[in-house]
PDB file of N, CA and C in Angstrom:
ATOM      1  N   UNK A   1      14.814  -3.219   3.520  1.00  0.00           N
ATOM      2  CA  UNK A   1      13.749  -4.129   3.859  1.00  0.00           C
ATOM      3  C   UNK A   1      14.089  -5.536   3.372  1.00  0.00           C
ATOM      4  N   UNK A   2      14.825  -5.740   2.434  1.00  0.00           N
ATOM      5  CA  UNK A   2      14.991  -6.722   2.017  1.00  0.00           C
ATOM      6  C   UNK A   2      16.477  -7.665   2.455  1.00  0.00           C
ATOM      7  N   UNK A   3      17.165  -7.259   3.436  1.00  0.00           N
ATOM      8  CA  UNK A   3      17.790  -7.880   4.255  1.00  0.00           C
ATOM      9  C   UNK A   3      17.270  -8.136   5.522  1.00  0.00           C
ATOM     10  N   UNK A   4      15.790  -7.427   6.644  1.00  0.00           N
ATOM     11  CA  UNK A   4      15.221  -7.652   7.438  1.00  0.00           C
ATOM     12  C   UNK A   4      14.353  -8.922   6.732  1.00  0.00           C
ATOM     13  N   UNK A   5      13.713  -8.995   5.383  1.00  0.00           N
ATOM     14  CA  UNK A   5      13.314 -10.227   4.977  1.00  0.00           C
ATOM     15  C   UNK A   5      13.947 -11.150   4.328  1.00  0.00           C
ATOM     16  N   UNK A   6      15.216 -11.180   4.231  1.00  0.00           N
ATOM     17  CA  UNK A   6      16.280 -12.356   4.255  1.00  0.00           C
ATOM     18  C   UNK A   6      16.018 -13.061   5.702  1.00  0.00           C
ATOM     19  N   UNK A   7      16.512 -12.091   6.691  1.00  0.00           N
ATOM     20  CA  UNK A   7      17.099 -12.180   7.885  1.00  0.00           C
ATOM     21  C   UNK A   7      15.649 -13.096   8.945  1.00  0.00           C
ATOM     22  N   UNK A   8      14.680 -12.775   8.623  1.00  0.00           N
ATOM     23  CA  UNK A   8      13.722 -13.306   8.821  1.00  0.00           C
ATOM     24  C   UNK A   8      13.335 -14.727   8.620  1.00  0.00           C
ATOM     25  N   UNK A   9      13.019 -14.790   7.430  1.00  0.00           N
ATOM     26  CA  UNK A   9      12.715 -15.581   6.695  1.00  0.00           C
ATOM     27  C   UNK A   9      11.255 -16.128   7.241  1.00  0.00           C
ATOM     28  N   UNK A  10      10.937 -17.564   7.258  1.00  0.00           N
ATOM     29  CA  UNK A  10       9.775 -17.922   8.124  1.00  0.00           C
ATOM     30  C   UNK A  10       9.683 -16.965   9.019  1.00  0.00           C
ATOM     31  N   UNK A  11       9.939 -16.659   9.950  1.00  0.00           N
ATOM     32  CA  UNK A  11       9.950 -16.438  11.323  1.00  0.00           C
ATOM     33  C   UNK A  11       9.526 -14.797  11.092  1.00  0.00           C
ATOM     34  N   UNK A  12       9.015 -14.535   9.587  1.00  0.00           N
ATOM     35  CA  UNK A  12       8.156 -12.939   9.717  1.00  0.00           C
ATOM     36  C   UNK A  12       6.852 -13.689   9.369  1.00  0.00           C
ATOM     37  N   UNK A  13       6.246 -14.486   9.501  1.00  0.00           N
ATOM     38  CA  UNK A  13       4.877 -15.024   9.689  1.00  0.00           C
ATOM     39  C   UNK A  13       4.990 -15.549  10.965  1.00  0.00           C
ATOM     40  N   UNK A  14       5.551 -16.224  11.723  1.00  0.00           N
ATOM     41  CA  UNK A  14       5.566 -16.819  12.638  1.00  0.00           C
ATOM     42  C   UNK A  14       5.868 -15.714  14.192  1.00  0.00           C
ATOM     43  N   UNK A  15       6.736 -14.940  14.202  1.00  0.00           N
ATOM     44  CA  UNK A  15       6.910 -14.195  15.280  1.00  0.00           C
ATOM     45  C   UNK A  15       6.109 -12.988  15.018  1.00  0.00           C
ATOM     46  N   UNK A  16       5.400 -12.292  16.241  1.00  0.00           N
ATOM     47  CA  UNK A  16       4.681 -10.554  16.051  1.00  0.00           C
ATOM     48  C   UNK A  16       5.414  -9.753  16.389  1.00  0.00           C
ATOM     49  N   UNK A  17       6.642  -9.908  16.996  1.00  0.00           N
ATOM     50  CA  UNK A  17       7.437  -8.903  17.394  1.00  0.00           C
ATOM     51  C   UNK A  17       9.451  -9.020  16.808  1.00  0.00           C
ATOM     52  N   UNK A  18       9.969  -7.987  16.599  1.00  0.00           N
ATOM     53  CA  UNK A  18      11.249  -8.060  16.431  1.00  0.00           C
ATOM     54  C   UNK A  18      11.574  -7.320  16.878  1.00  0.00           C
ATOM     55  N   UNK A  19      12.577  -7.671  17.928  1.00  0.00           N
ATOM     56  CA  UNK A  19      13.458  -6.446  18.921  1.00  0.00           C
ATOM     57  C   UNK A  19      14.697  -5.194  17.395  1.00  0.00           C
ATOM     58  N   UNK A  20      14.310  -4.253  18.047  1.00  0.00           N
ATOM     59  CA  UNK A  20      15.495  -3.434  17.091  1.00  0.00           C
ATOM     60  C   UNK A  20      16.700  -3.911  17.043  1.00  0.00           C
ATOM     61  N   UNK A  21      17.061  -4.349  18.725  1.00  0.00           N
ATOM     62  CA  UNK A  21      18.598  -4.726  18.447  1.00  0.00           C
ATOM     63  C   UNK A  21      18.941  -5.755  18.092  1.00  0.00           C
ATOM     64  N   UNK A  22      17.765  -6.342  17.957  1.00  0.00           N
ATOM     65  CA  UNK A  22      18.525  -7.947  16.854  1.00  0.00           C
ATOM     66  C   UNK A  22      18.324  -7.731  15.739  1.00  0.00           C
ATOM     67  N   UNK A  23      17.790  -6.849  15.162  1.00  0.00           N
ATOM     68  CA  UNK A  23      17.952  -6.558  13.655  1.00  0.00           C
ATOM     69  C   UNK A  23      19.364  -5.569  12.841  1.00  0.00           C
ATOM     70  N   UNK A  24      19.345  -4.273  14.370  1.00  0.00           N
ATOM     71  CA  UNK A  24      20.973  -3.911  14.007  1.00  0.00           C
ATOM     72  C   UNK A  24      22.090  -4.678  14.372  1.00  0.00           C
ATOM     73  N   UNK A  25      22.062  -5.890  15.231  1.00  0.00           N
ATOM     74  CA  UNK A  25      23.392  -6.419  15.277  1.00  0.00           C
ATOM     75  C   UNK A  25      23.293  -7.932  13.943  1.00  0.00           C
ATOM     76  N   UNK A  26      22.086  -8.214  13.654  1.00  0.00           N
ATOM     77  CA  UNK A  26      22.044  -8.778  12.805  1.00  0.00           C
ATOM     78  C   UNK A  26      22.580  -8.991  11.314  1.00  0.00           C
ATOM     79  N   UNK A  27      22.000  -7.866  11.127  1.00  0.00           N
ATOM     80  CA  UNK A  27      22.436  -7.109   9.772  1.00  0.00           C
ATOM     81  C   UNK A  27      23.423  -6.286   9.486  1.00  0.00           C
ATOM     82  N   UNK A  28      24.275  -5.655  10.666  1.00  0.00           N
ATOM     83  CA  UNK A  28      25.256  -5.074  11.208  1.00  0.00           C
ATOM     84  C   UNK A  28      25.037  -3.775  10.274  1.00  0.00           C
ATOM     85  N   UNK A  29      24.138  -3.076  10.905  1.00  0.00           N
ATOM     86  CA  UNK A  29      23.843  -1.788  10.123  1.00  0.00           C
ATOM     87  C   UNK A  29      23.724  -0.480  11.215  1.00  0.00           C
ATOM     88  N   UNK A  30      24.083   0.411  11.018  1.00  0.00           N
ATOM     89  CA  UNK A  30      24.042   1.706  11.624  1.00  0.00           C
ATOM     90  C   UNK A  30      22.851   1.940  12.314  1.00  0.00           C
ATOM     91  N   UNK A  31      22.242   2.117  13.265  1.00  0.00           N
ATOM     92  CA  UNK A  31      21.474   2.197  13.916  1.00  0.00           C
ATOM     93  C   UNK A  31      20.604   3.421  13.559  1.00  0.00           C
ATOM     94  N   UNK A  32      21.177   4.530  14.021  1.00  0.00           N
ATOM     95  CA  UNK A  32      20.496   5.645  13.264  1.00  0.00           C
ATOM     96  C   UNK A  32      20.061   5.736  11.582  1.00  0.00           C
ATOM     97  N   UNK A  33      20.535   4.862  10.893  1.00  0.00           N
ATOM     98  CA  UNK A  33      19.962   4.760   9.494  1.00  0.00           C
ATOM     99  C   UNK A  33      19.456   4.123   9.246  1.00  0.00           C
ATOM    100  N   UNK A  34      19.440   2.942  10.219  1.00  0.00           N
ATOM    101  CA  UNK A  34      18.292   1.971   9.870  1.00  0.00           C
ATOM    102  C   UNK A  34      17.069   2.193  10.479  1.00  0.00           C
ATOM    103  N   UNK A  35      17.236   3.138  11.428  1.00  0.00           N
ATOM    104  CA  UNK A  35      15.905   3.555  12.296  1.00  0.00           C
ATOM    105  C   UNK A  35      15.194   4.414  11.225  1.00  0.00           C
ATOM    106  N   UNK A  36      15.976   5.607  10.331  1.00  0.00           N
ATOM    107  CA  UNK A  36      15.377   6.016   9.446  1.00  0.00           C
ATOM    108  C   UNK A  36      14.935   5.624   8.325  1.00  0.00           C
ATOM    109  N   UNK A  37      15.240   4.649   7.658  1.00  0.00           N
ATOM    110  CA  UNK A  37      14.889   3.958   6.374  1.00  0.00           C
ATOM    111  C   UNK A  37      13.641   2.905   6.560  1.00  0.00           C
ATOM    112  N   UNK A  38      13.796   2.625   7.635  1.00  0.00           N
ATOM    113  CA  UNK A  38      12.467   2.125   8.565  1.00  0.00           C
ATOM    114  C   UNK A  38      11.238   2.614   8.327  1.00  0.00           C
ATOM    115  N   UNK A  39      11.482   4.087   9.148  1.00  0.00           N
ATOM    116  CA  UNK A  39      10.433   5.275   9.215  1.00  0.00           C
ATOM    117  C   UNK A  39      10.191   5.355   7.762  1.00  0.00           C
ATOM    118  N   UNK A  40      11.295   5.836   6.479  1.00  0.00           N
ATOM    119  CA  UNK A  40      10.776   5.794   5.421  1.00  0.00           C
ATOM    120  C   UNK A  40       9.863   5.260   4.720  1.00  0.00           C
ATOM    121  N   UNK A  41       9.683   3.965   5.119  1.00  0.00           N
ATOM    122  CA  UNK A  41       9.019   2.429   4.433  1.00  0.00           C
ATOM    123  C   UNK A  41       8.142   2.509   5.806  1.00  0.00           C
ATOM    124  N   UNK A  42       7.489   3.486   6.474  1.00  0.00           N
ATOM    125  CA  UNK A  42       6.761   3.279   7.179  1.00  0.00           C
ATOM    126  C   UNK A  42       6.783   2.488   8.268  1.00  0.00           C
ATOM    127  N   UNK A  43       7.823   2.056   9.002  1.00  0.00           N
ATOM    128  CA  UNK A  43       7.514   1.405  10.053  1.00  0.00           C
ATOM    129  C   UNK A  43       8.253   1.998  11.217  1.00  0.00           C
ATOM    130  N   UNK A  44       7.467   2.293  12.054  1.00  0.00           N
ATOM    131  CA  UNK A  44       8.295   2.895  13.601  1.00  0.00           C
ATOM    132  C   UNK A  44       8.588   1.634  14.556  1.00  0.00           C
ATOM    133  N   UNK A  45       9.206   1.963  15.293  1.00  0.00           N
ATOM    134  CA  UNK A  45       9.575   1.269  16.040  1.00  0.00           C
ATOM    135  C   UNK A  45       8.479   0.737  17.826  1.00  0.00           C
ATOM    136  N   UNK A  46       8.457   0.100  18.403  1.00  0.00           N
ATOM    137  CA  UNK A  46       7.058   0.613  19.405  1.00  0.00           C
ATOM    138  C   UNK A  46       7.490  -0.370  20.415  1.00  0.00           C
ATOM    139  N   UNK A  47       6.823  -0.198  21.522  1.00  0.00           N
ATOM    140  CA  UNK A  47       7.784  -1.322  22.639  1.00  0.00           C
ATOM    141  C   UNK A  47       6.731  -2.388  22.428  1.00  0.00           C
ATOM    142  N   UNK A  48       7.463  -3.593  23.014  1.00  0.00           N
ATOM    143  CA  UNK A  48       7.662  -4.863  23.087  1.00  0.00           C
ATOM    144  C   UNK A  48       7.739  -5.325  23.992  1.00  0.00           C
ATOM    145  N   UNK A  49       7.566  -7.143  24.450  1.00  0.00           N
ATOM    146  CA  UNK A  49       8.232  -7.616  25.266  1.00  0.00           C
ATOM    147  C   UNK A  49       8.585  -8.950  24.836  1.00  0.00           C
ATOM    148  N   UNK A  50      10.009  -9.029  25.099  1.00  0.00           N
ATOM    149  CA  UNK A  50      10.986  -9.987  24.977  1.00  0.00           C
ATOM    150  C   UNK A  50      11.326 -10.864  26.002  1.00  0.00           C
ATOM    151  N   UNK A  51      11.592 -12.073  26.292  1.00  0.00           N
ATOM    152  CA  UNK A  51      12.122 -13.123  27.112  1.00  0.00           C
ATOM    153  C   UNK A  51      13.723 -13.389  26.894  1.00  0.00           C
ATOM    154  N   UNK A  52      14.437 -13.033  27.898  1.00  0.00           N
ATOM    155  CA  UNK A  52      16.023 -13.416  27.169  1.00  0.00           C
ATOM    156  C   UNK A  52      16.036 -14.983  27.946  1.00  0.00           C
ATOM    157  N   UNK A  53      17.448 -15.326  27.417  1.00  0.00           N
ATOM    158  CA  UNK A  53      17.605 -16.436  27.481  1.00  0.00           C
ATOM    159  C   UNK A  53      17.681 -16.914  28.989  1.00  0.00           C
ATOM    160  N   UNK A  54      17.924 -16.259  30.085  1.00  0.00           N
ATOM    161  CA  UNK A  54      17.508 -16.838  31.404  1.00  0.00           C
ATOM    162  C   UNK A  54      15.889 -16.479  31.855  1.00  0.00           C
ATOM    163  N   UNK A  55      15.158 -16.483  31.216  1.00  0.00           N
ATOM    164  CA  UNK A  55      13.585 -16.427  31.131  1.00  0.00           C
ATOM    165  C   UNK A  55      12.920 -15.322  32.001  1.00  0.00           C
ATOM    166  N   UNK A  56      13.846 -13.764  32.228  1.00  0.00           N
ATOM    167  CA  UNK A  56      13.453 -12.871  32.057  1.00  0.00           C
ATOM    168  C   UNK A  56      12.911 -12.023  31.213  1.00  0.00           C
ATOM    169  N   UNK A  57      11.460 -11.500  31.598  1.00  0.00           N
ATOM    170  CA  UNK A  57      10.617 -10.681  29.931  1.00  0.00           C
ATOM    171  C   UNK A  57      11.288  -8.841  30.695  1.00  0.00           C
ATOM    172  N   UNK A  58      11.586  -8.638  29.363  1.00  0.00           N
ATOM    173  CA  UNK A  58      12.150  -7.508  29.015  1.00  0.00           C
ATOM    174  C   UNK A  58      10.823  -6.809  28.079  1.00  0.00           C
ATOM    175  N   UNK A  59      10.899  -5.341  28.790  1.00  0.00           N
ATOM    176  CA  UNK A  59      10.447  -4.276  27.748  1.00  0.00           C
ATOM    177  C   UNK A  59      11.483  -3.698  26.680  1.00  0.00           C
ATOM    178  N   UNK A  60      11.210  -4.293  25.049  1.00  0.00           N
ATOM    179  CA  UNK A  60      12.626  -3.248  24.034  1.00  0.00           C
ATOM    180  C   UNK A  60      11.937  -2.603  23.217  1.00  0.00           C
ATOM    181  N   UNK A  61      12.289  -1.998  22.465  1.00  0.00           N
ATOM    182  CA  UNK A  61      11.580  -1.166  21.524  1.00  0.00           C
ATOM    183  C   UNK A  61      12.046  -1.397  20.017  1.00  0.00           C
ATOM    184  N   UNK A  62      10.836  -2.217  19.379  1.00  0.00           N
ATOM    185  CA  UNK A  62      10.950  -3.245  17.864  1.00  0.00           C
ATOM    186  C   UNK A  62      10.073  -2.877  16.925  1.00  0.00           C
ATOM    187  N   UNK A  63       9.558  -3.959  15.830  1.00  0.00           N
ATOM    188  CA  UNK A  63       8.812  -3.787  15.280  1.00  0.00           C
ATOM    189  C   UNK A  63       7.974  -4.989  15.122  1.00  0.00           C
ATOM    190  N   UNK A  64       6.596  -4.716  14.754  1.00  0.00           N
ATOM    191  CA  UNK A  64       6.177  -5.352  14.618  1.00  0.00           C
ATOM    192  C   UNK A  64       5.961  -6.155  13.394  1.00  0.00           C
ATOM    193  N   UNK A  65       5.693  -7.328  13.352  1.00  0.00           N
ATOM    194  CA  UNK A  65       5.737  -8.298  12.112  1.00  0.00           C
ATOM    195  C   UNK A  65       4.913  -7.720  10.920  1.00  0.00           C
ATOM    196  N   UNK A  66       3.958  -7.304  11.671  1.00  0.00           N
ATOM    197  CA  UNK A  66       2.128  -7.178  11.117  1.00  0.00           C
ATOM    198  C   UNK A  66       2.625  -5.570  10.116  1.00  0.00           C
ATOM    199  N   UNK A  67       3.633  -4.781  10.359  1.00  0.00           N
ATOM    200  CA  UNK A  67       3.891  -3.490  10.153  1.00  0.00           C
ATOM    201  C   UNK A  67       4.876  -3.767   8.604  1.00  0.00           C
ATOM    202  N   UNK A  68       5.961  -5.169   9.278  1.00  0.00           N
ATOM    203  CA  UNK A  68       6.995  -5.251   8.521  1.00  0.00           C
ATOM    204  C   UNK A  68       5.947  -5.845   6.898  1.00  0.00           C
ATOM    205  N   UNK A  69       5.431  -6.834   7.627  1.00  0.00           N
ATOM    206  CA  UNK A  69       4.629  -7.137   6.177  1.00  0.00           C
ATOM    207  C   UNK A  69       4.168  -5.998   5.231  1.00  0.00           C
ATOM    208  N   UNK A  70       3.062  -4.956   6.184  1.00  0.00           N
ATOM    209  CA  UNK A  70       2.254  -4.748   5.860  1.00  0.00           C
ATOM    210  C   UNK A  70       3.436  -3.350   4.362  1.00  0.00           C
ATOM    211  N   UNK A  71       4.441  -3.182   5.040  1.00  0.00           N
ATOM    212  CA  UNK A  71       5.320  -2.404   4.579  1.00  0.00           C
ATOM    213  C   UNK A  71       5.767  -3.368   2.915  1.00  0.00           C
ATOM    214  N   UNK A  72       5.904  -4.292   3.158  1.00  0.00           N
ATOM    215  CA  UNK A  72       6.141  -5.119   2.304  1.00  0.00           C
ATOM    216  C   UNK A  72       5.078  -5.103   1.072  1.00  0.00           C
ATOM    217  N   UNK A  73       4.019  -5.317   1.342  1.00  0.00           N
ATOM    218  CA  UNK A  73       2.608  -5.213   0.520  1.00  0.00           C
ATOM    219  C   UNK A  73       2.770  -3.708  -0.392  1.00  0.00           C
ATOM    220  N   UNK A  74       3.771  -2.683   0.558  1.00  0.00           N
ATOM    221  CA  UNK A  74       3.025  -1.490  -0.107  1.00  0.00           C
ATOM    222  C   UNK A  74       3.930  -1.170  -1.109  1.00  0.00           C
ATOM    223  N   UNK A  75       5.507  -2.195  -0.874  1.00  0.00           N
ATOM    224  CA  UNK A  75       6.440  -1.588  -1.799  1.00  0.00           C
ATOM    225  C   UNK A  75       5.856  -2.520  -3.175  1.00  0.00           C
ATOM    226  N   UNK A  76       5.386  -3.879  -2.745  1.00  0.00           N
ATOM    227  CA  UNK A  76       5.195  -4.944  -3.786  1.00  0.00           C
ATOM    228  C   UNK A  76       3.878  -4.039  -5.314  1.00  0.00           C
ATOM    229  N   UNK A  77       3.321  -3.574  -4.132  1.00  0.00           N
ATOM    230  CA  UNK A  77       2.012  -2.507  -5.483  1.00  0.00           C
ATOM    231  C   UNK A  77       1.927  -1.416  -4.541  1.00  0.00           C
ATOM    232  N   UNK A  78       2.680  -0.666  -5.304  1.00  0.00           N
ATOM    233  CA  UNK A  78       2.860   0.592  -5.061  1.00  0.00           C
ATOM    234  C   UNK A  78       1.157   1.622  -5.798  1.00  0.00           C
TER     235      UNK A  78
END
């Protein structure tokens, strides 16, 4: 969690959605383990929609900001 909130930074108050695959090519982490360590810390993954850069919206399957925080809160007081 704490390289998704490096990796973030502002932009986990500011954006509601994060595509999965910009967080595994981001962080350059195993996909299947980061999907699980996720789930661990409570957050699933859920679809989305994304705009790529020729201003097509895409359905991906991410997380949400509101989840990543809220995950955050629970490790901070346990």
């Amino acid at each position: 969690m704490a390289s998704v909130v490096d990796y973030l930074g502002e932009d986990l108050d500011a954006r509601t959605f994060v595509p999965t695959r910009e967080l595994i090519v981001a962080l350059k982490v195993d996909p299947t383990t980061f999907g699980r360590e996720m789930g661990e810390l409570g957050c699933a993954p859920r679809p989305g929609r994304v705009t790529d850069s020729g201003g097509q919206v895409r359905q991906v399957r991410g997380y949400s900001t509101a989840d990543l925080r809220a995950a955050i809160e629970r490790y901070r007081d346990p």
